[in-house]
Protein backbone atom coordinates (compact mmCIF):
# COMPACT_ATOMS: atom_id res chain seq x y z
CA UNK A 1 -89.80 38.41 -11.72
CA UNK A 2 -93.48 39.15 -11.33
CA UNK A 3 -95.95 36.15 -11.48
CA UNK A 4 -99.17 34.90 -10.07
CA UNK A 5 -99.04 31.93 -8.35
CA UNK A 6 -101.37 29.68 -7.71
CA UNK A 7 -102.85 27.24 -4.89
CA UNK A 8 -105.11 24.69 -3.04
CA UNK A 9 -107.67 23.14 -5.37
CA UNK A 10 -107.68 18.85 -5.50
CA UNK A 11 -110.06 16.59 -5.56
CA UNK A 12 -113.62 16.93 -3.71
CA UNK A 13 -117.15 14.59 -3.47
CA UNK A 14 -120.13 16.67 -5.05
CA UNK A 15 -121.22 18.94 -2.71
CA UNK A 16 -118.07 19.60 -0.68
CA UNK A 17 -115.78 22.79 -0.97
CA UNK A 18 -112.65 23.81 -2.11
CA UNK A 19 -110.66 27.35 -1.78
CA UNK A 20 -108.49 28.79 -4.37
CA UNK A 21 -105.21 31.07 -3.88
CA UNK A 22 -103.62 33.12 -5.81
CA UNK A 23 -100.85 35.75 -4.96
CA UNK A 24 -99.28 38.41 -6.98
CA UNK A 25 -95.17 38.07 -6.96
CA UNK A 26 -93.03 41.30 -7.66
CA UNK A 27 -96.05 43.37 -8.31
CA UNK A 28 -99.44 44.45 -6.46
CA UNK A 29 -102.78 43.92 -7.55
CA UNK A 30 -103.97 47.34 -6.92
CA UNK A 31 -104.71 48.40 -10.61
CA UNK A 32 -105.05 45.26 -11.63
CA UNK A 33 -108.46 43.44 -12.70
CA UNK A 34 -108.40 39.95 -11.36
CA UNK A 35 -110.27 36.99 -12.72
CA UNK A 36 -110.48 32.94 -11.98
CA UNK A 37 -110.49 31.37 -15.72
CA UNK A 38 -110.89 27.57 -16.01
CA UNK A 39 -110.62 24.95 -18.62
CA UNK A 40 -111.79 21.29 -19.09
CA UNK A 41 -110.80 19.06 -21.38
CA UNK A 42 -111.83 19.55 -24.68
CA UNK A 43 -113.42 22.70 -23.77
CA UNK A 44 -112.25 26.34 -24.38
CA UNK A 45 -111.27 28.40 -21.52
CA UNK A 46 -114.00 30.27 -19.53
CA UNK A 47 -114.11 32.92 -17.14
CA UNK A 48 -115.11 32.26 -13.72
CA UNK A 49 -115.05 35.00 -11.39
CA UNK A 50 -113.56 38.66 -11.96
CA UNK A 51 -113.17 41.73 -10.09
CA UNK A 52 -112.90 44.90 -12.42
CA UNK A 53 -110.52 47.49 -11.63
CA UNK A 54 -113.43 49.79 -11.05
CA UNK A 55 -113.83 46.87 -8.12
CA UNK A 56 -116.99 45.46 -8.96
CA UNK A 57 -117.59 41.66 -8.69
CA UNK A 58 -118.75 39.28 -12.23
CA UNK A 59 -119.38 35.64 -11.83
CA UNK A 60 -120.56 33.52 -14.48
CA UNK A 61 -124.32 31.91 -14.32
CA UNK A 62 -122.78 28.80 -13.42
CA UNK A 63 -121.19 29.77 -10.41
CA UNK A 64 -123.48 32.09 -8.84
CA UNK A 65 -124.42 31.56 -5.17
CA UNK A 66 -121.82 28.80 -5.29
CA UNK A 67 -118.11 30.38 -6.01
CA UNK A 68 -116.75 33.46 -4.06
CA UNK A 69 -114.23 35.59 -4.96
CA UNK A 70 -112.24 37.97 -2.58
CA UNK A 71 -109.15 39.64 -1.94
CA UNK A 72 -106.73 40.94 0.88
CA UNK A 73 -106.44 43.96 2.21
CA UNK A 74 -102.44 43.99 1.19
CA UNK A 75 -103.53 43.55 -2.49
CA UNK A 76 -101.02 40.43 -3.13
CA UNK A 77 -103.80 37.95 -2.84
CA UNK A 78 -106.68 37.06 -4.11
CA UNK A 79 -109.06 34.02 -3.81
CA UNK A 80 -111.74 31.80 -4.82
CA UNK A 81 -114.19 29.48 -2.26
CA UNK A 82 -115.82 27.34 -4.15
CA UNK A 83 -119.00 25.68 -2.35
CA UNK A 84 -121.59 23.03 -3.33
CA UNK A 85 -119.29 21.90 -5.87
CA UNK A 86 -120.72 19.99 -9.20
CA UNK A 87 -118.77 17.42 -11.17
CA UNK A 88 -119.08 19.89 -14.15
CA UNK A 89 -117.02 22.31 -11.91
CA UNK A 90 -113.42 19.49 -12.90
CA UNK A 91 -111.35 21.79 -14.87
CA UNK A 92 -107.68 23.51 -14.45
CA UNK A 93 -108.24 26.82 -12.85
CA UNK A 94 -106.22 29.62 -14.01
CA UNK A 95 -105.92 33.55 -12.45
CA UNK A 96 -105.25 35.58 -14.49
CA UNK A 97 -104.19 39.83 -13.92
CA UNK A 98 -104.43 42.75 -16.51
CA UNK A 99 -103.73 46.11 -15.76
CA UNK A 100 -101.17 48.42 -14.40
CA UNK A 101 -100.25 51.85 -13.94
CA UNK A 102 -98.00 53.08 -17.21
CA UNK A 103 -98.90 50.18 -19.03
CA UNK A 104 -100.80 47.32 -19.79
CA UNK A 105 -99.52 44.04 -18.47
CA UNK A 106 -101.16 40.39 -18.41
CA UNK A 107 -100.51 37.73 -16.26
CA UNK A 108 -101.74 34.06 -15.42
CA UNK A 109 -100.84 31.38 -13.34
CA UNK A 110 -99.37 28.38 -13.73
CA UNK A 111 -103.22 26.75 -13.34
CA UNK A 112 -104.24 24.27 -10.45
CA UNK A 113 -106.93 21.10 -11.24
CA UNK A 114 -109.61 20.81 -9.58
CA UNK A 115 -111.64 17.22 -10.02
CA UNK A 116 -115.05 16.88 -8.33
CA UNK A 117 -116.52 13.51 -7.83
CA UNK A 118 -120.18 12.52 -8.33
């Protein structure tokens, strides 16, 4: 069964770090674009971080000099380091995959919360 599945996040002080996981199962994420979504309560879902298939790299404003997002070389997993962290940044974290080769297929994970402290 292909899925992305998610890991790390937790809780954090202002200011501290957390890292992200997130690794393709049954499937590569070669022609895949890739993106960190998140959602906190009573708020719709946003998009975080994204690589395009073409490969270039979109974060939102919010995150900009603060979130990274990379990938390894085997193309199962991707991830998200997430620095100077702001108690605006609480929310469930979702990946999320669309792309393939023949067709189009979507993915997300299962989401992982992450709560920062002021």
């Amino acid at each position: 069964q292909s899925q992305l599945v998610e890991s790390g996040g937790g809780l954090a002080q202002a200011g501290e770090s957390l890292g992200l996981s997130c690794a393709a199962s049954g499937f590569t994420l070669e022609h895949y674009g890739i993106g960190w979504f998140r959602q906190a309560p009573g708020k719709e879902r946003e998009l975080v971080a994204s690589f395009t298939s073409a490969g270039s790299t979109n974060y939102a404003d919010s995150v900009k000099g603060r979130f990274t997002l990379s990938k390894d070389g085997d193309k199962h997993t991707v991830y998200l380091q997430m620095n100077s962290l702001k108690a605006e940044d609480t929310a469930v974290y979702y990946c999320h995959a669309e792309g393939g080769v023949v067709h189009t297929n979507t993915y997300w994970g299962q989401g992982t919360q992450v709560t920062v402290s002021s």
